[in-house]
Protein backbone atom coordinates (compact mmCIF):
# COMPACT_ATOMS: atom_id res chain seq x y z
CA UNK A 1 -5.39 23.93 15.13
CA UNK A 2 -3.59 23.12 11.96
CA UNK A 3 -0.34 23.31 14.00
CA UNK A 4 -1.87 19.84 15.87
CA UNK A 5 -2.69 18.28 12.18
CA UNK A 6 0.67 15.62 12.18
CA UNK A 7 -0.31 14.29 15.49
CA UNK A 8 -4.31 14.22 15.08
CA UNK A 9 -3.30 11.79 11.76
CA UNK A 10 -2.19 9.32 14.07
CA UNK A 11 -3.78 10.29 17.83
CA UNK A 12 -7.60 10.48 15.47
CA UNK A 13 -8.26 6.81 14.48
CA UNK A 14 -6.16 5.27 16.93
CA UNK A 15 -8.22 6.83 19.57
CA UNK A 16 -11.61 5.61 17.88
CA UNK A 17 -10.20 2.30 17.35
CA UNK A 18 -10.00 1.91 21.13
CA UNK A 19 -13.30 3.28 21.81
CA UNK A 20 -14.64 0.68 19.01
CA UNK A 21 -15.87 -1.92 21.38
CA UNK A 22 -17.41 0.23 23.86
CA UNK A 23 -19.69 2.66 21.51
CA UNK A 24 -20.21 -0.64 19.42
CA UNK A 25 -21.91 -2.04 22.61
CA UNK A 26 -23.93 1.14 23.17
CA UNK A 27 -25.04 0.48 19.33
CA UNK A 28 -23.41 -1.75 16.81
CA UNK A 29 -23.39 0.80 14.45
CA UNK A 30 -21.25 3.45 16.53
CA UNK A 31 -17.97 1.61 16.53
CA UNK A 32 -18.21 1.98 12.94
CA UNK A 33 -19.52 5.35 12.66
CA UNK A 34 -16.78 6.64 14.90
CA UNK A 35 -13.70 5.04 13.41
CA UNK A 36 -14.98 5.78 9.95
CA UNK A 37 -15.39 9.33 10.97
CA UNK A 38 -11.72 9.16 12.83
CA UNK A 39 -10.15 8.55 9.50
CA UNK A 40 -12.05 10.98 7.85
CA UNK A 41 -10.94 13.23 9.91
CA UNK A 42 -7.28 11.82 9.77
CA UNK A 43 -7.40 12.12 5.69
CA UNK A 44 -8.17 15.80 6.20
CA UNK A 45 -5.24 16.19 8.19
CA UNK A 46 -3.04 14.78 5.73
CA UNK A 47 -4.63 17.12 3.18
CA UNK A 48 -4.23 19.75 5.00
CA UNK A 49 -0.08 18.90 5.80
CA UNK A 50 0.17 18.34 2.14
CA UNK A 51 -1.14 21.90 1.48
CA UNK A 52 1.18 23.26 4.02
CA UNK A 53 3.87 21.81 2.55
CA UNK A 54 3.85 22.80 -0.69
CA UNK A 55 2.63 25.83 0.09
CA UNK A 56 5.60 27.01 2.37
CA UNK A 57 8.36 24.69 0.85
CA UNK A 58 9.48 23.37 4.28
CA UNK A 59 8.86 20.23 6.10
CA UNK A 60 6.60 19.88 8.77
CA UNK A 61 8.20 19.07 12.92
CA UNK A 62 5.95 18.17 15.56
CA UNK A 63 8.05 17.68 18.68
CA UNK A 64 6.24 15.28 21.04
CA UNK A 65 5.96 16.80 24.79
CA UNK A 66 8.09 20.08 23.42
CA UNK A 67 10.93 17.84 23.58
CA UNK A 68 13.31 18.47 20.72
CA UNK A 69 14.77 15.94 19.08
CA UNK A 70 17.32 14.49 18.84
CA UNK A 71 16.71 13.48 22.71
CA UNK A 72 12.57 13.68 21.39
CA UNK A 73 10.42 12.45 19.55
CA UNK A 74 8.96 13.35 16.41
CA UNK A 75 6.86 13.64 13.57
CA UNK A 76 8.34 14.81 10.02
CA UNK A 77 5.97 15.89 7.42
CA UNK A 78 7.39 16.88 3.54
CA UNK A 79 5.48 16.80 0.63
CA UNK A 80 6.25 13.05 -0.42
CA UNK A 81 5.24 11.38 3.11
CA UNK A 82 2.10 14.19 3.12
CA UNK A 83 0.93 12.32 -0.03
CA UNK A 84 1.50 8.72 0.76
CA UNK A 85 -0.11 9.64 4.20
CA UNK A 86 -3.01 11.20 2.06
CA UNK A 87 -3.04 7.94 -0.25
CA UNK A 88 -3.25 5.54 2.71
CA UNK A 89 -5.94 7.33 4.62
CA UNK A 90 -8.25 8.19 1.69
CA UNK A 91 -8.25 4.13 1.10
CA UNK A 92 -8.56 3.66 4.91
CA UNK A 93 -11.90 5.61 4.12
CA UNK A 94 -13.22 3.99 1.55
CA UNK A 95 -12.45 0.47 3.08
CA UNK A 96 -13.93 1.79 6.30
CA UNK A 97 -17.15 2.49 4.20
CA UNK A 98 -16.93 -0.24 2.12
CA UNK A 99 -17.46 -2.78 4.99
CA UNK A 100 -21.10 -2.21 6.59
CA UNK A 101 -23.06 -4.71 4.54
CA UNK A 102 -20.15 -7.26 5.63
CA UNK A 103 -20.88 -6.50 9.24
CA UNK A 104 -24.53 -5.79 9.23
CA UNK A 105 -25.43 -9.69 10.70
CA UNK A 106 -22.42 -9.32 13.33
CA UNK A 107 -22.64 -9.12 16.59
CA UNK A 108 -21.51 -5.63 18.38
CA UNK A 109 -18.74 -7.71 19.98
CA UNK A 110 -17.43 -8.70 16.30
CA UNK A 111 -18.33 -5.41 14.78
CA UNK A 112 -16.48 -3.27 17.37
CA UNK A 113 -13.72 -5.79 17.07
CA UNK A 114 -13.64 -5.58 13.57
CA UNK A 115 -13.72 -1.52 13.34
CA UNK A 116 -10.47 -1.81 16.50
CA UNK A 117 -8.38 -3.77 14.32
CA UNK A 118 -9.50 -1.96 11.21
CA UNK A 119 -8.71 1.46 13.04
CA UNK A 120 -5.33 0.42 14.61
CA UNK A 121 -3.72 -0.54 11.00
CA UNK A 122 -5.53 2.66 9.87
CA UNK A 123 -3.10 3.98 12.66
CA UNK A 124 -0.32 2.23 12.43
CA UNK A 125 0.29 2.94 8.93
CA UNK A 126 -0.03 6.53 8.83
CA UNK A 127 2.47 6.49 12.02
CA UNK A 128 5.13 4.71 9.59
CA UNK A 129 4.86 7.26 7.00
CA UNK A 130 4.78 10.66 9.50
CA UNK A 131 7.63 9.29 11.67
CA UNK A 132 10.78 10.91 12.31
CA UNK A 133 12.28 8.29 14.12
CA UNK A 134 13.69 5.05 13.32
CA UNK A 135 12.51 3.02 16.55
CA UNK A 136 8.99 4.30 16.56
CA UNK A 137 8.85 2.92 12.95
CA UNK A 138 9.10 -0.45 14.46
CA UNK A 139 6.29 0.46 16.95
CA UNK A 140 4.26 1.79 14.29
CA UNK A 141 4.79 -1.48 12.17
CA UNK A 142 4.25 -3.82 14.84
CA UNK A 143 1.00 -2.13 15.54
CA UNK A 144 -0.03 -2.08 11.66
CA UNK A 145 1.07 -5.78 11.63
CA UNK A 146 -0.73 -7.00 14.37
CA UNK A 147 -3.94 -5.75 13.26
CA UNK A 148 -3.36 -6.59 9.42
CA UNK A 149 -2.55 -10.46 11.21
CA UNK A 150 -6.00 -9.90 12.84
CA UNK A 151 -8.07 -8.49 10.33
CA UNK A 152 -6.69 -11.70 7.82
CA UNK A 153 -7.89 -14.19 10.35
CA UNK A 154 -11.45 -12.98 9.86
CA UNK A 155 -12.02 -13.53 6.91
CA UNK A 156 -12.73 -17.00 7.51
CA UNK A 157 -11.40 -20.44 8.02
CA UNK A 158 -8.81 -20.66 5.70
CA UNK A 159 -7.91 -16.99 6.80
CA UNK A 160 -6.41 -18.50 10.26
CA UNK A 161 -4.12 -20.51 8.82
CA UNK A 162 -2.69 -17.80 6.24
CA UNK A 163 -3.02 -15.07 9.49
CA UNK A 164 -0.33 -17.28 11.30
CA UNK A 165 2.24 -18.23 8.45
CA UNK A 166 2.26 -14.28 8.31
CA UNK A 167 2.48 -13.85 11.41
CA UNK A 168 5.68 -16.12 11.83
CA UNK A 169 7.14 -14.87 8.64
CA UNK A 170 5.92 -11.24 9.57
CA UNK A 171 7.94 -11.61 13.00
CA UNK A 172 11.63 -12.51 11.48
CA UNK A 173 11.24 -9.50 8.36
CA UNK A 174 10.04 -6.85 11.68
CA UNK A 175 12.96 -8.34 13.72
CA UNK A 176 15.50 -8.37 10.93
CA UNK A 177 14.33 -4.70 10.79
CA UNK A 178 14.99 -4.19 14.65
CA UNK A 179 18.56 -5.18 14.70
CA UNK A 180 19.40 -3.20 11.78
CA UNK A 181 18.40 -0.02 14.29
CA UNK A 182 20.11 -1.47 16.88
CA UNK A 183 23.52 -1.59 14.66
CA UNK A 184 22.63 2.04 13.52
CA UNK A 185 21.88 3.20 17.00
CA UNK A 186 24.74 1.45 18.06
CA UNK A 187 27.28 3.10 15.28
CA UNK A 188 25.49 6.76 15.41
CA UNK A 189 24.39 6.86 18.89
CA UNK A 190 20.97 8.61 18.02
CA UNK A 191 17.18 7.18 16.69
CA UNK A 192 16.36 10.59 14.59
CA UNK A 193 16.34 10.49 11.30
CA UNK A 194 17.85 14.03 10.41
CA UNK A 195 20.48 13.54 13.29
CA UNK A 196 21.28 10.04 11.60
CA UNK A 197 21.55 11.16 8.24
CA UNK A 198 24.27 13.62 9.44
CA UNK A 199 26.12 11.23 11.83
CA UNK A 200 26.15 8.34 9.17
CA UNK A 201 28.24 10.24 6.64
CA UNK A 202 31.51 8.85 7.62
CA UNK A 203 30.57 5.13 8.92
CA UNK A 204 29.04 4.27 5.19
CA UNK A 205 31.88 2.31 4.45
CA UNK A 206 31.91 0.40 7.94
CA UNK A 207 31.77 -3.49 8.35
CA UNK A 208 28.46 -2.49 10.39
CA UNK A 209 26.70 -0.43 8.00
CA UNK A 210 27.16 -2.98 5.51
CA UNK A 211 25.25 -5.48 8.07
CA UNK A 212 22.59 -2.72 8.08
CA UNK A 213 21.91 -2.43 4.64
CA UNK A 214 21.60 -6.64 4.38
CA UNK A 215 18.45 -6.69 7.16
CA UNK A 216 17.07 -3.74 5.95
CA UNK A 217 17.08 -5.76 2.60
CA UNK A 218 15.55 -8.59 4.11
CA UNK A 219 13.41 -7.64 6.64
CA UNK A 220 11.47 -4.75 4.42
CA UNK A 221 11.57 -7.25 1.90
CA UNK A 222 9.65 -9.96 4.17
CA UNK A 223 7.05 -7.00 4.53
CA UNK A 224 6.25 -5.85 1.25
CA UNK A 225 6.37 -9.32 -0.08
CA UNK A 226 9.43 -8.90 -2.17
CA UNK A 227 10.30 -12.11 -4.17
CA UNK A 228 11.66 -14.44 -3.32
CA UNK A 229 10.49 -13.27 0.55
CA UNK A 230 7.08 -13.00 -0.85
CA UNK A 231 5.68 -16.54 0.59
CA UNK A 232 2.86 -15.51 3.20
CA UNK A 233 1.59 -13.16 0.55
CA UNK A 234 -0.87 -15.05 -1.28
CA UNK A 235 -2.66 -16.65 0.93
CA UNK A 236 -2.76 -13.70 3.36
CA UNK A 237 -4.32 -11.20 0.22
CA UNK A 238 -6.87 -13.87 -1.07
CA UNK A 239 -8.07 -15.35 2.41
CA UNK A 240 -8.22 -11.93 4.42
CA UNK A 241 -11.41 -10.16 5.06
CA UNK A 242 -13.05 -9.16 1.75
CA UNK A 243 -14.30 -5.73 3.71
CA UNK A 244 -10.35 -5.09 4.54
CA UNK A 245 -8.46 -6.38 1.87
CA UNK A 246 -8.20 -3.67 -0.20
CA UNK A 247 -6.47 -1.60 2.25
CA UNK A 248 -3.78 -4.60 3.45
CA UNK A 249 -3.33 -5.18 -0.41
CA UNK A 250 -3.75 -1.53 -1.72
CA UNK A 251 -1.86 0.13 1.08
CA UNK A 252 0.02 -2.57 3.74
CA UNK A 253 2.76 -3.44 1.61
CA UNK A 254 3.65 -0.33 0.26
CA UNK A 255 4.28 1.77 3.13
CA UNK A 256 7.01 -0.75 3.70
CA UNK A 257 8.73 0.05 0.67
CA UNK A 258 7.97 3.80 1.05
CA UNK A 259 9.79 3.23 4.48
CA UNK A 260 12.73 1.88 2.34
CA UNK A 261 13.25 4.65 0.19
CA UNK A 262 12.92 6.76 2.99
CA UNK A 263 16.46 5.21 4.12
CA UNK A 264 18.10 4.74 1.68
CA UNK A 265 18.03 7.95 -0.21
CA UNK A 266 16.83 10.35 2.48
CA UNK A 267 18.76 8.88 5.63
CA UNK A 268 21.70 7.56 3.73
CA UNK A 269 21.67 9.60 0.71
CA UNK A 270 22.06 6.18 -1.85
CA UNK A 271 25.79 6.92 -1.12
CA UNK A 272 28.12 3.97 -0.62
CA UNK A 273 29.17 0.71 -1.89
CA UNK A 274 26.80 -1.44 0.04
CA UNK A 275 23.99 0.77 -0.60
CA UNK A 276 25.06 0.57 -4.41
CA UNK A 277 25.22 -3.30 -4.65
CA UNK A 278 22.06 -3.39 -2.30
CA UNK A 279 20.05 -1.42 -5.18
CA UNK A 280 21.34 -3.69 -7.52
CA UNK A 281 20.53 -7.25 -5.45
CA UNK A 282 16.68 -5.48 -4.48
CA UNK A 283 16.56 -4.60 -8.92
CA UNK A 284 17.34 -8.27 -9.51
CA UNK A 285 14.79 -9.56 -6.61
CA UNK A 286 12.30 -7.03 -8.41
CA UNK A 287 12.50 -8.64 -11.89
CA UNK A 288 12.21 -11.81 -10.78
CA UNK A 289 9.42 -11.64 -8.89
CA UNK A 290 7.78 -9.44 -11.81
CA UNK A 291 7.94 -12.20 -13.92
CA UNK A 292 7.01 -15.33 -11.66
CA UNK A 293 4.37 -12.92 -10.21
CA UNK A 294 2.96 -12.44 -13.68
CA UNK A 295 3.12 -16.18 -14.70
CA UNK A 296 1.51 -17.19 -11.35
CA UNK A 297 -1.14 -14.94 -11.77
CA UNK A 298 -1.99 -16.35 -15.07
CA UNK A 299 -2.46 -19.57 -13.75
CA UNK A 300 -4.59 -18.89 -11.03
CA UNK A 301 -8.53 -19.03 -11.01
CA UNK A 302 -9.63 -17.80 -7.82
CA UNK A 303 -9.71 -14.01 -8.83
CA UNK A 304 -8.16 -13.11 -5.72
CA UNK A 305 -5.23 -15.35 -5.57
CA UNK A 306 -4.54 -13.64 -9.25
CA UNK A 307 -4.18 -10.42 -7.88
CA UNK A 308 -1.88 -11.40 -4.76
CA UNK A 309 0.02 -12.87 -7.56
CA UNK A 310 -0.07 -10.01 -9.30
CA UNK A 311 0.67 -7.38 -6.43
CA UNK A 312 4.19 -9.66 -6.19
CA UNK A 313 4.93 -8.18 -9.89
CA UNK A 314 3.36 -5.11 -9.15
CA UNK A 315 6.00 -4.61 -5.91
CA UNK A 316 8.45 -5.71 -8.53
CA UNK A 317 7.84 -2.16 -10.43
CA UNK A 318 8.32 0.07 -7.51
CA UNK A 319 11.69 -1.34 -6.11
CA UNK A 320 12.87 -1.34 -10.08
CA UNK A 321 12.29 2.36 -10.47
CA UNK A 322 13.59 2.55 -6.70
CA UNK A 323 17.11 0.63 -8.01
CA UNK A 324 17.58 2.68 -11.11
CA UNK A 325 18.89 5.59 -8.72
CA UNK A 326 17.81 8.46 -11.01
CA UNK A 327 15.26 11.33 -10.70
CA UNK A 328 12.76 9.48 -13.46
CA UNK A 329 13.10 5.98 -11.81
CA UNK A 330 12.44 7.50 -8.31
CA UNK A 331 9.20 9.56 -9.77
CA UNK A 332 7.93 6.27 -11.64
CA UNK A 333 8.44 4.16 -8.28
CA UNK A 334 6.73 6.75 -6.08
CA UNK A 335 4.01 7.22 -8.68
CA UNK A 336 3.19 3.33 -9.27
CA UNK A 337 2.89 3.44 -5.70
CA UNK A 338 0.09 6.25 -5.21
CA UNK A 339 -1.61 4.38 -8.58
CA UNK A 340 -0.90 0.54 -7.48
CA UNK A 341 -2.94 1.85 -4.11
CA UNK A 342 -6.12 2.96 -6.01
CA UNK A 343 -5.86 -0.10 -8.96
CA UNK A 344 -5.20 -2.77 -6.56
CA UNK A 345 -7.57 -1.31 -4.41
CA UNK A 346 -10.21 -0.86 -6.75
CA UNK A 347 -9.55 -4.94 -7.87
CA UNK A 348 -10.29 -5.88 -4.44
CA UNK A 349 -13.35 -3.62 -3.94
CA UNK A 350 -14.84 -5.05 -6.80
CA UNK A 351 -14.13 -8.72 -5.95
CA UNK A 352 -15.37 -8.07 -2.32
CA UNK A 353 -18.80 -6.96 -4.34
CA UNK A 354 -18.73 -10.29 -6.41
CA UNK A 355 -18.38 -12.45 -3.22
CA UNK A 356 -21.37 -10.46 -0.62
CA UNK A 357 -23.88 -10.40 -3.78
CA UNK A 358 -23.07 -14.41 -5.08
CA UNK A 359 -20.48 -15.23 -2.68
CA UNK A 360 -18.12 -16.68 -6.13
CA UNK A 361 -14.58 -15.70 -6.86
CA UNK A 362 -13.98 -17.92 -9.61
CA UNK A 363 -13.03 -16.43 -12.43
CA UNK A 364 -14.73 -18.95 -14.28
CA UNK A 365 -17.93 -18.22 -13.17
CA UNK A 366 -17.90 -14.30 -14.22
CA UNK A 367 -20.13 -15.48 -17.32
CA UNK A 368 -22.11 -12.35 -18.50
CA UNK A 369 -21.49 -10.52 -15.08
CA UNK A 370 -22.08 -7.17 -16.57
CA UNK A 371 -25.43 -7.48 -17.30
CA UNK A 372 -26.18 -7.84 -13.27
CA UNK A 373 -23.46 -5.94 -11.90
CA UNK A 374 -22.59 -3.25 -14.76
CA UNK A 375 -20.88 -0.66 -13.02
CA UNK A 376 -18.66 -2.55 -10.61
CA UNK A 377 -17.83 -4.36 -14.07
CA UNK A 378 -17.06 -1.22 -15.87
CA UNK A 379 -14.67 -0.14 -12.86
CA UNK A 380 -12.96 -3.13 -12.39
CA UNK A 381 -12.34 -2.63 -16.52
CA UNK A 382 -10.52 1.08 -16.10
CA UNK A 383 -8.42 -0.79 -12.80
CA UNK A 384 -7.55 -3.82 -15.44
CA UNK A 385 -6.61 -1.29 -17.82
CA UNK A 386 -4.56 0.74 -15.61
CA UNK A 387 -2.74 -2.48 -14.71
CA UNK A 388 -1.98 -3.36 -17.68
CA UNK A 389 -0.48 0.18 -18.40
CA UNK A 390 -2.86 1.45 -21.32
CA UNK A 391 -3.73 5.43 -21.49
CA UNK A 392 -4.89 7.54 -20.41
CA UNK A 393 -5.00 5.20 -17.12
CA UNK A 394 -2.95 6.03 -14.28
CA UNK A 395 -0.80 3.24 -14.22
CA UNK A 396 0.71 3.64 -17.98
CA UNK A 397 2.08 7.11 -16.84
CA UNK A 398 3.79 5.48 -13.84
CA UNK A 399 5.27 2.75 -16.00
CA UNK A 400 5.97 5.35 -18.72
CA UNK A 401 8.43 7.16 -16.24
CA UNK A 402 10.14 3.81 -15.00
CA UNK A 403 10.92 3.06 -18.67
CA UNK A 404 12.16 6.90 -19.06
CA UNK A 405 14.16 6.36 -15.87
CA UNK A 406 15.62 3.15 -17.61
CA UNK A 407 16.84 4.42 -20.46
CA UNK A 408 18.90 6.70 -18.32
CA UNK A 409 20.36 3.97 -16.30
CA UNK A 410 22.48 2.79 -19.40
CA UNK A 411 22.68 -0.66 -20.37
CA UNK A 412 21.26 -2.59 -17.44
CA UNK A 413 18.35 -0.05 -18.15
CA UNK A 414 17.11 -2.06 -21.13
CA UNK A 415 16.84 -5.20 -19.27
CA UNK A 416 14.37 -3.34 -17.19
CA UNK A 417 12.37 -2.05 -19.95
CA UNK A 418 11.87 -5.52 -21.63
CA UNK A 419 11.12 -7.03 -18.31
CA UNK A 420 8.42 -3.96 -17.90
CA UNK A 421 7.19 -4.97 -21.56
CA UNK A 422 7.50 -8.37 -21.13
CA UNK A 423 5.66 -8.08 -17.76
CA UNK A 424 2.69 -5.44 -19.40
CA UNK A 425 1.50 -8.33 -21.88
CA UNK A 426 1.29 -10.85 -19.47
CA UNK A 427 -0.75 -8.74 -17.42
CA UNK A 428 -3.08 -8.45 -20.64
CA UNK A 429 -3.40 -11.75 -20.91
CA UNK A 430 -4.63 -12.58 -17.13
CA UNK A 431 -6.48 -9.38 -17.57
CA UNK A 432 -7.93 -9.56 -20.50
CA UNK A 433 -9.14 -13.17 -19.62
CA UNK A 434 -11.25 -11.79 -16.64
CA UNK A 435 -12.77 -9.11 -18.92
CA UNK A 436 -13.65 -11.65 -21.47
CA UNK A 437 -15.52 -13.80 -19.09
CA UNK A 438 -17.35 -10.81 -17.76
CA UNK A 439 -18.60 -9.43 -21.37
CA UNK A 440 -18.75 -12.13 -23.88
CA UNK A 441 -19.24 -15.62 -22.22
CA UNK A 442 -22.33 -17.42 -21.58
CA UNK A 443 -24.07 -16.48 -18.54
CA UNK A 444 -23.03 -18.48 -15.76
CA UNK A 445 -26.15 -18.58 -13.57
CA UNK A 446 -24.76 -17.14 -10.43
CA UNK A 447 -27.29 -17.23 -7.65
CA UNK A 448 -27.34 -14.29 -5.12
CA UNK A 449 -26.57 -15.05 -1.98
CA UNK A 450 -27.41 -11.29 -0.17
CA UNK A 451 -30.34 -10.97 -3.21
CA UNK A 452 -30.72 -7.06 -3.99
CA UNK A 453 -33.95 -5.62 -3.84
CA UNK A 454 -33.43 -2.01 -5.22
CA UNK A 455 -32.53 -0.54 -8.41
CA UNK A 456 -28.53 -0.79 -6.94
CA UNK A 457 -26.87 -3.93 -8.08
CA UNK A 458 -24.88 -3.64 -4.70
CA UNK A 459 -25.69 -1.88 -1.23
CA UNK A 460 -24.49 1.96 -1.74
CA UNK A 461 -21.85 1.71 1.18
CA UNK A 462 -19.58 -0.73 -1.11
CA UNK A 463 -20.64 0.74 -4.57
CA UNK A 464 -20.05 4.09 -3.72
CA UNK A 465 -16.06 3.20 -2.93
CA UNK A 466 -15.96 1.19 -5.68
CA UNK A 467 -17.01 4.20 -8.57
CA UNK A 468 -14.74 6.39 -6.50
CA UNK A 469 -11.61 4.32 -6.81
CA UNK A 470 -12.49 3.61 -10.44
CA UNK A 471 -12.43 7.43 -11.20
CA UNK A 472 -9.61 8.08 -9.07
CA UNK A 473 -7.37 5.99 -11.57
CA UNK A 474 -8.81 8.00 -14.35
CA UNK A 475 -8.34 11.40 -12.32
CA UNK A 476 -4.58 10.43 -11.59
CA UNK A 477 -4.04 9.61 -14.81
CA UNK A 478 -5.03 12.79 -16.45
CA UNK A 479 -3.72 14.81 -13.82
CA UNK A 480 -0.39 12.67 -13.62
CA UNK A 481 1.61 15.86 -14.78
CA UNK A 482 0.25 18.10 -12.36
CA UNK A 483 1.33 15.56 -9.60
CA UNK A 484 4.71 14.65 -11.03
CA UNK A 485 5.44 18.43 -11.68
CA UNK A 486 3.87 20.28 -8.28
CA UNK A 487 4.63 17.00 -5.44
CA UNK A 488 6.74 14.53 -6.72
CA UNK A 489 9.63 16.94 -8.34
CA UNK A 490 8.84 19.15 -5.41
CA UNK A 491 9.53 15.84 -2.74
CA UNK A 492 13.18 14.11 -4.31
CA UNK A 493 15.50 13.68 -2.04
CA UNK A 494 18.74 16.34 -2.06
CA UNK A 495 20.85 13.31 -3.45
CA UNK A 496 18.64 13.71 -6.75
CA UNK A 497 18.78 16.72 -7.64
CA UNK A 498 20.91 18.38 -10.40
């Protein structure tokens, strides 16, 4: 069974997404049941590759049909895609849960609609991160982009507007990314990743690979919302549906950039001149959107639109630690990534909880919201905290590596680390704002809109996700040497190591 576990990541929820509508019509509840379920079963998988992994020191190839690449197709699992793939599908779970009370007044046709697209970006993902081939990449994005365009529109009418700007913008970054595989395909004369890696050793310095490297820049960078490519972000984060929007904000954007290290220092080993000055454009890109991002989000008062803001700086982080080129930067950029996925996702879970019970998401209006909603309000503190990069949260030990990994990079190093420092204090200020109107001003009044009758200040489907994620930052931060030491050392690329 376990030797089936690469493909039943992908083959598990795609399958349930697909039977979605039907069981939803035998019940409304089934669609939901089933897909949640799926990716349950999906994240167990991953575990279970992880385990393998580390446990035999060798990567993981599932051949699709028996058909051995590099004329096949198939899946590659190490230990760093085995815990991204883990990440994504253990907040594909709690997203999955999270979203009942959203649903329970919808119709089995919107439900099992709902639970399809939900399922198929579930999918998609998880393909993009497993994938040992460079065209079904594309597939696997297209499918995780169509859904994520889907998924957006429903949350509302504003939502359709921000669904198609992203969908326009999404469509140039995906083909940008297409004809860079055609060029390679056309220079190496294979799709594989391993074959490629070997065959594109002597054509680094080629007028073609250089081509390569620019849309890989841009059209990764249209779909992880690197600045200044960035523009459908905002909208797209703080109008998409609250049930989803911590995976497309926690997860959607990241595998992107996983995708990109994935080239550059796995496929092309980070060898080369154009790789070298690409690093070095994507590191400026970075700081500047960590600073605008951080400025915008200050000014912002719809709490979502803050964090979209925020997720451009946050982005910012991983492709700085991604530039530095060194074993510290590349740990700090991996590990923002696997704590960026529980802290933004936590920021959204709790938000989503703030707009079913009072339907507000002014930050304004978050006048003693502790005293009705204490521990969403505690949770969304530890995911502030961990933003801001304070210990023992997860997200100071991620930043703590990308400022070791700076001070190894020489003198462009220290620009990075005042830009990080520069960047953690204006995340305490937009931060710290939120947290003061929660705790110390005057109640704002906030009438329920879904009133709660028990002793739970929300339905258990979206509290239960919500303490989970909040702990998970605190569990990952505590445990940050066990990961970096036992997965992330384990997982650098050949090109890395000493």
């Amino acid at each position: 069974m376990s030797e089936n576990f690469p493909i039943l990541i992908v083959l598990l929820p795609l399958s349930a997404a697909l039977l979605s509508p039907l069981f939803s019509y035998l019940h409304r509840d089934l669609g939901r049941w089933l897909v949640t379920l799926a990716i349950a079963c999906s994240l167990g998988c991953s575990i279970g590759c992880l385990q393998q992994t580390l446990a035999s020191g060798e990567a993981i190839h599932y051949w699709m049909g028996n058909w051995a690449p590099p004329l096949g197709i198939e899946f590659v699992i190490d230990p760093l895609n085995a815990t991204v793939a883990t990440v994504a599908n253990f907040v594909a779970l709690m997203g999955a849960i999270y979203g009942a009370p959203f649903l329970k007044k919808s119709s089995w046709l919107e439900t099992g609609g709902y639970y399809t697209l939900y399922g198929l970006l579930a999918t998609g993902l998880s393909g993009m991160i497993i994938t040992g081939d460079v065209f079904n990449l594309y597939v696997f994005l297209e499918i995780a982009s169509l859904s994520g365009y889907g998924l957006i529109a429903m949350g509302g009418q504003r939502s359709v507007l921000a669904s198609f700007r992203y969908l326009l913008i999404g469509t140039i970054g995906a083909s940008f990314y297409l004809l860079g595989v055609g060029y390679l395909y056309a220079i190496t004369g294979t799709l594989n990743m391993a074959d490629m890696a070997v065959r594109i050793v002597p054509l680094i310095d080629t007028p073609s690979f250089k081509i390569v490297v620019g849309l890989f820049i841009v059209g990764f960078g249209i779909k992880m919302a690197l600045f200044p490519l960035h523009g459908w972000q905002p909208d797209s984060y703080t109008y998409a549906h609250p049930a989803a929007a911590a995976l497309i904000a926690g997860i959607m954007g990241k595998v992107p950039i996983y995708a990109c290290i994935r080239y550059f220092y796995f496929i092309f080993a980070a060898s080369g001149a154009a790789i070298g000055m690409g690093l070095q454009i994507m590191g400026i890109m970075a700081c500047c959107g960590i600073i605008l991002g951080s400025v915008m989000a200050i000014a912002q008062k719809d709490f979502r639109r803050m964090l979209a803001y925020s997720s451009v700086a946050q982005i910012g982080y991983l492709i700085v630690g991604m530039a530095l080129g060194n074993v510290y930067g590349l740990i700090g950029a991996v590990l923002h990534l696997i704590n960026h996925a529980f802290m933004k996702g936590s920021l959204f879970l709790f938000i989503g909880g703030v707009q079913y019970r009072y339907g507000e998401v002014n930050i304004d209006k978050f006048g003693q919201l502790y005293r009705k909603m204490p521990i969403a309000c505690w949770m969304f503190v530890i995911a502030a905290l961990s933003m801001v990069g304070l210990p023992p949260t997860a997200g100071f030990f991620s930043k703590w590596y990308l400022v070791l990994g700076s001070m190894e990079a020489g003198p462009v190093g220290y620009f990075y680390i005042a830009i990080i420092i520069i960047s953690s204090l204006l995340n305490a200020i937009y931060f710290f704002r939120v947290i003061e109107k929660i705790f110390i001003n005057p109640d704002a009044g906030l009438k329920e809109v879904n009133p709660q009758k028990g002793k739970l200040e929300l339905p258990w489907q979206m509290l239960l996700p919500i303490l989970i994620m909040g702990i998970g930052i605190l569990v990952l931060g505590l445990s940050n040497a066990t990961i970096v030491s036992d997965v992330l050392q384990f997982a650098l690329p050949e090109v890395l190591i000493k």
